[in-house]
Protein backbone atom coordinates (compact mmCIF):
# COMPACT_ATOMS: atom_id res chain seq x y z
CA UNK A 1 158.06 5.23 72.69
CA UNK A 2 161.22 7.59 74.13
CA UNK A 3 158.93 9.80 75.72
CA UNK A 4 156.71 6.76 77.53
CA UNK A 5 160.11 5.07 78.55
CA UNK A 6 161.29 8.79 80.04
CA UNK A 7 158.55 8.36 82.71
CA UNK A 8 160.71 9.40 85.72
CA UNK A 9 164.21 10.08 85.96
CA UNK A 10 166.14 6.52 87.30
CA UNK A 11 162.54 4.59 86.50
CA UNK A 12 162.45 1.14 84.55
CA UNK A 13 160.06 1.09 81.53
CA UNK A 14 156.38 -0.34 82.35
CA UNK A 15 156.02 -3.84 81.62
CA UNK A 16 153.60 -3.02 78.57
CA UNK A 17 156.35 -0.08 77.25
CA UNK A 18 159.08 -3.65 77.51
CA UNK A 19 156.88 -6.28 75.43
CA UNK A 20 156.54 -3.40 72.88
CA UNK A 21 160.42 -2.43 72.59
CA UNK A 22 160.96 -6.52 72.15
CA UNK A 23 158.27 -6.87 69.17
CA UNK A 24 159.84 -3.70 67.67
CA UNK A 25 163.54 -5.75 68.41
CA UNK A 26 161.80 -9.08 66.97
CA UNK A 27 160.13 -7.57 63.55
CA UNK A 28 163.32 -5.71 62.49
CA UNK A 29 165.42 -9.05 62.69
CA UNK A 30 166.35 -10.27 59.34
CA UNK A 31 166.34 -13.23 57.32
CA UNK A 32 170.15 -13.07 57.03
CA UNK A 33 170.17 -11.92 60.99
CA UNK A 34 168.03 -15.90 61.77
CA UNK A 35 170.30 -17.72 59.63
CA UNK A 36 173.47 -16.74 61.03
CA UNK A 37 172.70 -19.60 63.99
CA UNK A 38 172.44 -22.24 61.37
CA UNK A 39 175.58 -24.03 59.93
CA UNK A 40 175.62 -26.92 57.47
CA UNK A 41 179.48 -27.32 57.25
CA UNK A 42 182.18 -27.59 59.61
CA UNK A 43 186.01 -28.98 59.25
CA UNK A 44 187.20 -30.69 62.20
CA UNK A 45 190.90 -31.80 63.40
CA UNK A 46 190.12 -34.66 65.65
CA UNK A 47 193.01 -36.60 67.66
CA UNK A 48 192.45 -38.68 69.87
CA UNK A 49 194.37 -38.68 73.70
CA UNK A 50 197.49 -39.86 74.40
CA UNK A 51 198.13 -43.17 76.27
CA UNK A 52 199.43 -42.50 79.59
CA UNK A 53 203.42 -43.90 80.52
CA UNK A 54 204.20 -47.30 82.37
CA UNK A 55 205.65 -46.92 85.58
CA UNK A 56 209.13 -48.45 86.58
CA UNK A 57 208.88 -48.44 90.29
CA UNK A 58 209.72 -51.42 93.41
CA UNK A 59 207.78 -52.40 96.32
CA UNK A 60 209.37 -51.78 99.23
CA UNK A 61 207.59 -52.87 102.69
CA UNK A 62 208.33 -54.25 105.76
CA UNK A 63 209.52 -58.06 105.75
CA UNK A 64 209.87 -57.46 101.99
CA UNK A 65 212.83 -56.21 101.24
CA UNK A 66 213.08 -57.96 97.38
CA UNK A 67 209.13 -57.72 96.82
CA UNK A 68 209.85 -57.09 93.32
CA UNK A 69 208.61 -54.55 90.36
CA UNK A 70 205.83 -52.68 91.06
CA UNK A 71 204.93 -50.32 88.38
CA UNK A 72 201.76 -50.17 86.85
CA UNK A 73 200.60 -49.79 83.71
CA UNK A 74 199.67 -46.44 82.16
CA UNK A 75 195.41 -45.68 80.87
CA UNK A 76 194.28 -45.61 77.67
CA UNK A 77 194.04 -42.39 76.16
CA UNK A 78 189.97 -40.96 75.02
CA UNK A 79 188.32 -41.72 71.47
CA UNK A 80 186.73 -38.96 69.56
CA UNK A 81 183.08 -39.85 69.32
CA UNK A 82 180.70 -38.15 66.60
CA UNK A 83 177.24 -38.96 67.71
CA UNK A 84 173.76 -38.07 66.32
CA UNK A 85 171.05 -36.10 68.19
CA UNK A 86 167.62 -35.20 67.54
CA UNK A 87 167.61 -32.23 69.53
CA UNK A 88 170.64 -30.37 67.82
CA UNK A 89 169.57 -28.80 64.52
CA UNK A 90 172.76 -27.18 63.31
CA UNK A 91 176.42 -27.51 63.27
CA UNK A 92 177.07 -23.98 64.36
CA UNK A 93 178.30 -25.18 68.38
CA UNK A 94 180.80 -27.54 66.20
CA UNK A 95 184.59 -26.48 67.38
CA UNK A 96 187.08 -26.92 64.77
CA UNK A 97 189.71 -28.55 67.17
CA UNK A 98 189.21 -31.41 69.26
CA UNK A 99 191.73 -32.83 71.49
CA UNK A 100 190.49 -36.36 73.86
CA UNK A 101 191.93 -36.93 77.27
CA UNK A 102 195.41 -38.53 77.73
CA UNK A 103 195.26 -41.49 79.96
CA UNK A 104 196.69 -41.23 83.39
CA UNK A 105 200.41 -42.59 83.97
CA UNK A 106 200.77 -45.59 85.94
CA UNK A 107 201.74 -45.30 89.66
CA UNK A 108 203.75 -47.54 92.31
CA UNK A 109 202.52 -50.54 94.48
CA UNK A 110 200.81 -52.06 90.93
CA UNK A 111 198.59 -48.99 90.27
CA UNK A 112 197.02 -49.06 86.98
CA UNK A 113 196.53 -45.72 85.56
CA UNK A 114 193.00 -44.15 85.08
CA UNK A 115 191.63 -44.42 81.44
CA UNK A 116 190.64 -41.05 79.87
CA UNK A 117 186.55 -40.23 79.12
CA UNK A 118 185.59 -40.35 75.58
CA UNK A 119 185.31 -36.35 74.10
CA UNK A 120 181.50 -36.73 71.99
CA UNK A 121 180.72 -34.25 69.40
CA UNK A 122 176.79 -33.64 69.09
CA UNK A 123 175.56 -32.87 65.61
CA UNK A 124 171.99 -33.58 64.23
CA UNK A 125 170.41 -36.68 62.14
CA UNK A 126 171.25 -36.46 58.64
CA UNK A 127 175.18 -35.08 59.07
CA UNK A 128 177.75 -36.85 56.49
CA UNK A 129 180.99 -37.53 57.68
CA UNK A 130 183.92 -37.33 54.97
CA UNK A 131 187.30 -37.74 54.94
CA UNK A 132 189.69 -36.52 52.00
CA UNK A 133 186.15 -35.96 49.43
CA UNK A 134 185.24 -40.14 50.58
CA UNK A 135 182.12 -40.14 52.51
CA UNK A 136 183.14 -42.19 55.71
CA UNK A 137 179.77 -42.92 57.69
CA UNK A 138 176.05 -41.30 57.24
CA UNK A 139 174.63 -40.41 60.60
CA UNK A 140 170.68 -41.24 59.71
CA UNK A 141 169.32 -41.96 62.64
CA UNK A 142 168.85 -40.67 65.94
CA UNK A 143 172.00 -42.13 68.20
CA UNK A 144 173.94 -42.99 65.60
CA UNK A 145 177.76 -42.93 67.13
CA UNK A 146 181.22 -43.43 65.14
CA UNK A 147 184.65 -43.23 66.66
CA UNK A 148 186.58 -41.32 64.28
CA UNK A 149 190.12 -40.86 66.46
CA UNK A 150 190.15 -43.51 68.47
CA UNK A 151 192.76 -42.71 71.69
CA UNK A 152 196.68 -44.26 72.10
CA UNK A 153 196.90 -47.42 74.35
CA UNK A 154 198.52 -47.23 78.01
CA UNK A 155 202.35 -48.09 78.21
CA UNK A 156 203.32 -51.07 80.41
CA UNK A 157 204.64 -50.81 83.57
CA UNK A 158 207.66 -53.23 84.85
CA UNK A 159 205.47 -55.28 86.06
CA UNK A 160 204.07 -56.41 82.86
CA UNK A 161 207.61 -57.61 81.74
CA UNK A 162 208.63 -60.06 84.87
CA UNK A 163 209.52 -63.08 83.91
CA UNK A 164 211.76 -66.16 85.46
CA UNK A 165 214.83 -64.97 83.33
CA UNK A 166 214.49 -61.71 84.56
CA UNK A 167 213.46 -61.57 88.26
CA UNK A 168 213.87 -57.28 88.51
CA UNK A 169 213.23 -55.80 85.50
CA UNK A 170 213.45 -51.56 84.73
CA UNK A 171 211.81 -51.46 81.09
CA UNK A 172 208.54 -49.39 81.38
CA UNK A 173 207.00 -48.27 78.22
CA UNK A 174 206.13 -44.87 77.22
CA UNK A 175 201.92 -44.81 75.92
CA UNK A 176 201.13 -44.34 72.26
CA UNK A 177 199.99 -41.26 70.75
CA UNK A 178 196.29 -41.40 70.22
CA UNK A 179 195.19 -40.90 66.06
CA UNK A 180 194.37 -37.92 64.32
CA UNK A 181 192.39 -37.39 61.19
CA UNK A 182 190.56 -33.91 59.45
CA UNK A 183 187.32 -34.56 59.05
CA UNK A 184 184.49 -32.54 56.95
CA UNK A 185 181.04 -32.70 58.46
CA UNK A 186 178.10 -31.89 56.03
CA UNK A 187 174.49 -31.73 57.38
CA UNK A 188 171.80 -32.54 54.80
CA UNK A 189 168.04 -31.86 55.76
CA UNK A 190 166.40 -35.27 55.49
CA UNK A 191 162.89 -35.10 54.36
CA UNK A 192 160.72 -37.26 51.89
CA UNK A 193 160.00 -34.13 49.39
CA UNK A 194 161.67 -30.74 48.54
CA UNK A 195 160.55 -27.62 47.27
CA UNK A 196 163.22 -26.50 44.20
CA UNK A 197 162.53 -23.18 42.71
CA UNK A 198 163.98 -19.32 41.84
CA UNK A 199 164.33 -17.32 44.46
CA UNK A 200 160.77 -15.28 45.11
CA UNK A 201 159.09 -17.97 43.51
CA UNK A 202 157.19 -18.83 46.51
CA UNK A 203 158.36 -22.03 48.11
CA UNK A 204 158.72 -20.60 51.33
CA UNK A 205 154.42 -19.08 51.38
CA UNK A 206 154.24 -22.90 49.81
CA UNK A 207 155.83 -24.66 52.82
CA UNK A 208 153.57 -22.26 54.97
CA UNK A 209 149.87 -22.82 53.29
CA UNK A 210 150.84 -26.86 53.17
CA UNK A 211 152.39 -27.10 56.72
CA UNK A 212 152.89 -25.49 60.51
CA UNK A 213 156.31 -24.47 59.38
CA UNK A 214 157.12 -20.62 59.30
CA UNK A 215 159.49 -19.80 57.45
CA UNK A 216 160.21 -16.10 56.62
CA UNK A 217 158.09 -14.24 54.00
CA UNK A 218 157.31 -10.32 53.01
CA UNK A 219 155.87 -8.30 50.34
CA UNK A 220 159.39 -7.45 49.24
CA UNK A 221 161.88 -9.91 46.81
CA UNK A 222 164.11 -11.91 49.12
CA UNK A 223 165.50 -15.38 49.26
CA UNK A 224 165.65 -17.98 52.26
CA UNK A 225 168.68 -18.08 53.61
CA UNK A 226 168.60 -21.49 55.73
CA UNK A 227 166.19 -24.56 54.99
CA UNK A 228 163.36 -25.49 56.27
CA UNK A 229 161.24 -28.59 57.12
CA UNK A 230 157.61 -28.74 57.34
CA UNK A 231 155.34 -31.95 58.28
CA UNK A 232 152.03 -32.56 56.45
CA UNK A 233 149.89 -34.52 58.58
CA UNK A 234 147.12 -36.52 56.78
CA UNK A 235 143.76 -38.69 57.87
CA UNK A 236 145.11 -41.55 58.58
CA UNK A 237 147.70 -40.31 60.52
CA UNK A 238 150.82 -39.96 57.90
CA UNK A 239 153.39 -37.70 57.95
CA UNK A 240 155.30 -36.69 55.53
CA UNK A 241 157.88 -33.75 55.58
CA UNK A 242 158.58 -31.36 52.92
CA UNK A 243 162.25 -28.88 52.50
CA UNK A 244 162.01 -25.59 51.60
CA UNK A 245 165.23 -25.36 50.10
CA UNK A 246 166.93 -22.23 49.29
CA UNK A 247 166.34 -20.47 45.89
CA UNK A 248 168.96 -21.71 43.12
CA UNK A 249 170.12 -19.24 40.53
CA UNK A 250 171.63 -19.70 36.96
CA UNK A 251 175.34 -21.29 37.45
CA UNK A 252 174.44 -22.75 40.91
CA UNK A 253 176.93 -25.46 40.05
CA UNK A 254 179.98 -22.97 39.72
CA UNK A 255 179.31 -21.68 43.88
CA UNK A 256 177.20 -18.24 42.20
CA UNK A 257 174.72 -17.60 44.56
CA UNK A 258 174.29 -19.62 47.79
CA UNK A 259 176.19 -21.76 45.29
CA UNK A 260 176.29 -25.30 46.56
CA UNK A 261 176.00 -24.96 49.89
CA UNK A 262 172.46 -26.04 49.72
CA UNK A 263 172.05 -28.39 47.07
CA UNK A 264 173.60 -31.08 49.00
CA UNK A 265 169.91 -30.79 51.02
CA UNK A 266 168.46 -31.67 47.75
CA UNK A 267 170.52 -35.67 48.09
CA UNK A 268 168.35 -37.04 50.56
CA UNK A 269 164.73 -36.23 49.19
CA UNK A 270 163.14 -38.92 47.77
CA UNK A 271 161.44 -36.26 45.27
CA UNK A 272 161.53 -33.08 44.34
CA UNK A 273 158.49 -30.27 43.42
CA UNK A 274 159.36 -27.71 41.06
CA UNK A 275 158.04 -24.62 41.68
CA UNK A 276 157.80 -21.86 38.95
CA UNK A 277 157.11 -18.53 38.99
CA UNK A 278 154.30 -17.36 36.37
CA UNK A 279 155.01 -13.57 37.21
CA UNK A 280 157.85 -13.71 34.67
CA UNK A 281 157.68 -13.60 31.07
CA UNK A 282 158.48 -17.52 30.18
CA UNK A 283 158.36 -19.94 33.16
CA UNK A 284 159.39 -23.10 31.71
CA UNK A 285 162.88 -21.38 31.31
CA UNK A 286 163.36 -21.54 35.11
CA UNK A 287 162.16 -25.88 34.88
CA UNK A 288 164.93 -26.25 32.28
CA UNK A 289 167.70 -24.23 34.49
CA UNK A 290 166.55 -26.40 37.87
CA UNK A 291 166.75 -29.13 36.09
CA UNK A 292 170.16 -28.43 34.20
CA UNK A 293 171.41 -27.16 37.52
CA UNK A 294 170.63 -30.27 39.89
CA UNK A 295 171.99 -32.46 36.87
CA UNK A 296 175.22 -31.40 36.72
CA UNK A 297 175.58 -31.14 40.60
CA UNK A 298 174.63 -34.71 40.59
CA UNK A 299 174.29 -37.03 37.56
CA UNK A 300 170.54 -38.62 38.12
CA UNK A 301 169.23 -35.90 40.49
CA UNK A 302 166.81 -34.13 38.28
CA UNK A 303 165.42 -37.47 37.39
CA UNK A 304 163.87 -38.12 40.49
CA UNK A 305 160.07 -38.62 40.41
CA UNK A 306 158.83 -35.30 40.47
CA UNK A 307 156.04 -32.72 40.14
CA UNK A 308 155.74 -28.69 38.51
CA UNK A 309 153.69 -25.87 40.61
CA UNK A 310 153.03 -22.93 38.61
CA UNK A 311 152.60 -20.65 41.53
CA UNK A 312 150.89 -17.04 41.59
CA UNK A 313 147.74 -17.73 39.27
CA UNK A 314 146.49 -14.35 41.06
CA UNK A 315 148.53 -12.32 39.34
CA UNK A 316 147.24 -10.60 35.71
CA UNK A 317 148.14 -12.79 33.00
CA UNK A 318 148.76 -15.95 34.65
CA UNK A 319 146.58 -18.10 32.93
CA UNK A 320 148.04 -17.42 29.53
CA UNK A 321 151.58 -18.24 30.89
CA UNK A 322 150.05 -21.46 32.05
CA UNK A 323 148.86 -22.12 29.07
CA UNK A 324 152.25 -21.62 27.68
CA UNK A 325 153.75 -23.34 29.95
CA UNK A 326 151.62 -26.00 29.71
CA UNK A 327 152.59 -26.61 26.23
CA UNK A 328 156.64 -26.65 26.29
CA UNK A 329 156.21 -29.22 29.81
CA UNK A 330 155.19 -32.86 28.85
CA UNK A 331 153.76 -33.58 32.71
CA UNK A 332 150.84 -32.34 34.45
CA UNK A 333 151.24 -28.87 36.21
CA UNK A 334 149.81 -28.18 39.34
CA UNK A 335 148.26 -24.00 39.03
CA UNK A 336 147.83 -22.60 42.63
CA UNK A 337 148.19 -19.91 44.41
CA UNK A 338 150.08 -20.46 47.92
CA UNK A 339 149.54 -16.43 48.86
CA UNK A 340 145.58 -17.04 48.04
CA UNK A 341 145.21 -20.85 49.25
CA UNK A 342 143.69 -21.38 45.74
CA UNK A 343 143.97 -25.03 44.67
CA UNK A 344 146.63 -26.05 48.01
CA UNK A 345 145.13 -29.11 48.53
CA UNK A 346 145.85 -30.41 45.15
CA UNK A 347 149.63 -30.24 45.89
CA UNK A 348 148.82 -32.00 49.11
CA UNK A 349 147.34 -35.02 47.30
CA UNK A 350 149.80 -35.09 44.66
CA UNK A 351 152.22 -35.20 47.64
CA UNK A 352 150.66 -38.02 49.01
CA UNK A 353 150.73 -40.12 45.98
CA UNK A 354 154.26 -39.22 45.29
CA UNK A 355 154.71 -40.44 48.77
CA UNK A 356 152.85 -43.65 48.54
CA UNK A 357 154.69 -44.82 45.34
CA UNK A 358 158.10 -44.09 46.80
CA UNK A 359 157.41 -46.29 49.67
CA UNK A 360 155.38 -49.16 47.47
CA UNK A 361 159.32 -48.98 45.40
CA UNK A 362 160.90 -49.22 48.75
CA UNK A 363 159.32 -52.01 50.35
CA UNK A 364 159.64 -53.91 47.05
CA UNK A 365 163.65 -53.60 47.04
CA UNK A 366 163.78 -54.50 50.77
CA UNK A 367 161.41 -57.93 49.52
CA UNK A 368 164.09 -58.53 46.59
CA UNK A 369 166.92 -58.45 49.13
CA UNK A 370 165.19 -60.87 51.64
CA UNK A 371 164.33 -63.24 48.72
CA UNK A 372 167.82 -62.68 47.87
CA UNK A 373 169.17 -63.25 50.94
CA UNK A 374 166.97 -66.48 51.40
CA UNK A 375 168.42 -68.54 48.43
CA UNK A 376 171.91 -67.53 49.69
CA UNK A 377 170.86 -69.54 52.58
CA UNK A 378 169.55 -72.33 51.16
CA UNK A 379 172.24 -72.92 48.69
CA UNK A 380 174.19 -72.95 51.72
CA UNK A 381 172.41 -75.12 53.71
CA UNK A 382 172.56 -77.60 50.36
């Protein structure tokens, strides 16, 4: 490749010689090297502008000699606006300071000062807002907005205080300082199911076989460093999206590992498919760790309607460890092979159903809260 680029002596490299040197660039990147862009946690000091000064100024013009105060009052300093966007994936452009405009002062002649702009932070659906461990505000939706500092009012101007007792008054208020809070910002990948497994157990070859997504995989043991969200699109048109979330190890809950810096992702799914590795010598072990792990990260968690993939049924000796497995597990297990394709579409329909139940529960606690609602209202009306 040194010798192709070393054509002539001042040359540029032909254009095929410069697509080559950027695959070479492209393969070596790393897993680590593509997560670096994404952050899922930022703390921010927010405070919001100041409010600008009343002015104590006169008019003075011709054939008014006593025209009176004049001073205007000062603008109203800029909120700090948090505000959810599709298009922003990651928290990493999130500053850790934030300071709004101050309002503008007030001027002479009964000039009002100019209020300051509002300073927006972008950060993507799903990103919870907390304050002192309390969750404040879950930004769920695309443009979803909260003001979190909201700016210091304008002082008043002499104007504002004339009155028939006092014909020429000098008061002019200073404006208020504008609030400030610290603020902890947590994304959490929203999707309707997530992948929970060891690392190299094959959630990521999973997400791939069952989805467009493409996440990283190789012949050699890694884990994903950053989660990822694939969309299963069926016949009639529904979607439903599916986390790879990053592999959990033994003592997850005491930060060893990626620690807990990715089971918050595992909150919003509405449920959860094990995956276990039949490559080691007992599987199940690794169900009763996920499960021990997500339960004491969250009471409840691990009860979630879910599902177990025994993964790698191509390997040598996998179908006596599912038979094993079979027998300390007291649900059905799903045997496939995601590196293979063998038995894919099985998880895909078991998906579905999953899917279909969770919104059949849904739609019958939204009915209970109309009916609800409804005989609040007629009570009422009674």
């Amino acid at each position: 490749m040194a010798m192709l680029c070393r054509t002539g002596l001042g040359r540029r490299p032909s254009v095929l010689v410069q697509v080559a040197l950027q695959r070479t660039y492209a393969s070596k990147q790393s897993e680590k090297g593509k997560a670096k862009a994404f952050v899922d946690w930022r703390r921010v000091h927010a405070e919001g502008g100041k409010g600008g000064d009343g002015c104590s100024a006169f008019i003075r013009e011709f054939a008014r000699p006593f025209g009176g105060p004049g001073g205007g009052d000062g603008g109203n300093g800029g909120n700090i606006v948090i505000e959810a966007y599709k298009r922003v994936k990651s928290l990493a452009k999130v500053k850790s300071i934030y300071k709004a405009e101050n309002g503008s002062p007030g001027g002479n002649n009964g000039c009002h000062g100019k209020n300051a702009s509002h300073t927006v932070i972008p950060v993507p659906v799903g990103t919870c807002i907390k304050g002192n461990g309390d969750v404040i505000v879950d930004l769920e939706k695309d443009g979803d907005a909260v003001v979190v500092a909201h700016g210091g009012l304008g002082g008043k101007g002499n104007q504002f205080f004339l009155s028939n007792e006092d014909k020429s008054p000098t008061l002019a208020t200073p404006g208020e300082p504008g609030e400030t809070c610290v603020l902890d910002l947590e994304l959490r990948t929203i999707a309707h199911a997530g992948l929970v497994g060891f690392p190299n157990a094959g959630k990521s070859t999973l997400l791939r076989a069952i989805s467009r997504a493409q996440p990283t995989v190789a012949a050699y043991p890694f884990t994903t460093l950053k989660p990822h969200v694939g969309i299963i699109q069926y016949e009639d048109f529904e979607q439903v999206a599916v986390a790879d979330i990053p592999g959990l190890i033994r003592g997850a809950h005491l930060n060893k590992g990626l620690g807990q810096s990715f089971l918050r992702h595992i909150e919003r799914c509405r449920f959860l498919l094990f995956v276990v590795d039949l490559s080691i010598t007992e599987p199940w072990t690794q169900l009763d760790d996920l499960k021990y792990e997500l339960e004491i990260y969250q009471s409840g968690l691990s009860s979630r309607p879910h599902a177990v993939v025994a993964n790698k049924t191509d390997l040598p000796g996998a179908s006596e460890k599912l038979k094993l497995l079979q027998k300390h597990v007291d649900m059905p297990v799903l045997p496939i092979s995601a590196k293979e394709g063998w038995d894919v579409g099985r998880v895909i329909s078991h998906i579905r159903e999953l899917y279909d139940k969770d919104m059949a529960r849904v739609a019958n606690q939204q009915g209970e809260k109309q009916n609800h609602s409804q005989k609040k209202t007629v009570i009422l009306e009674w």
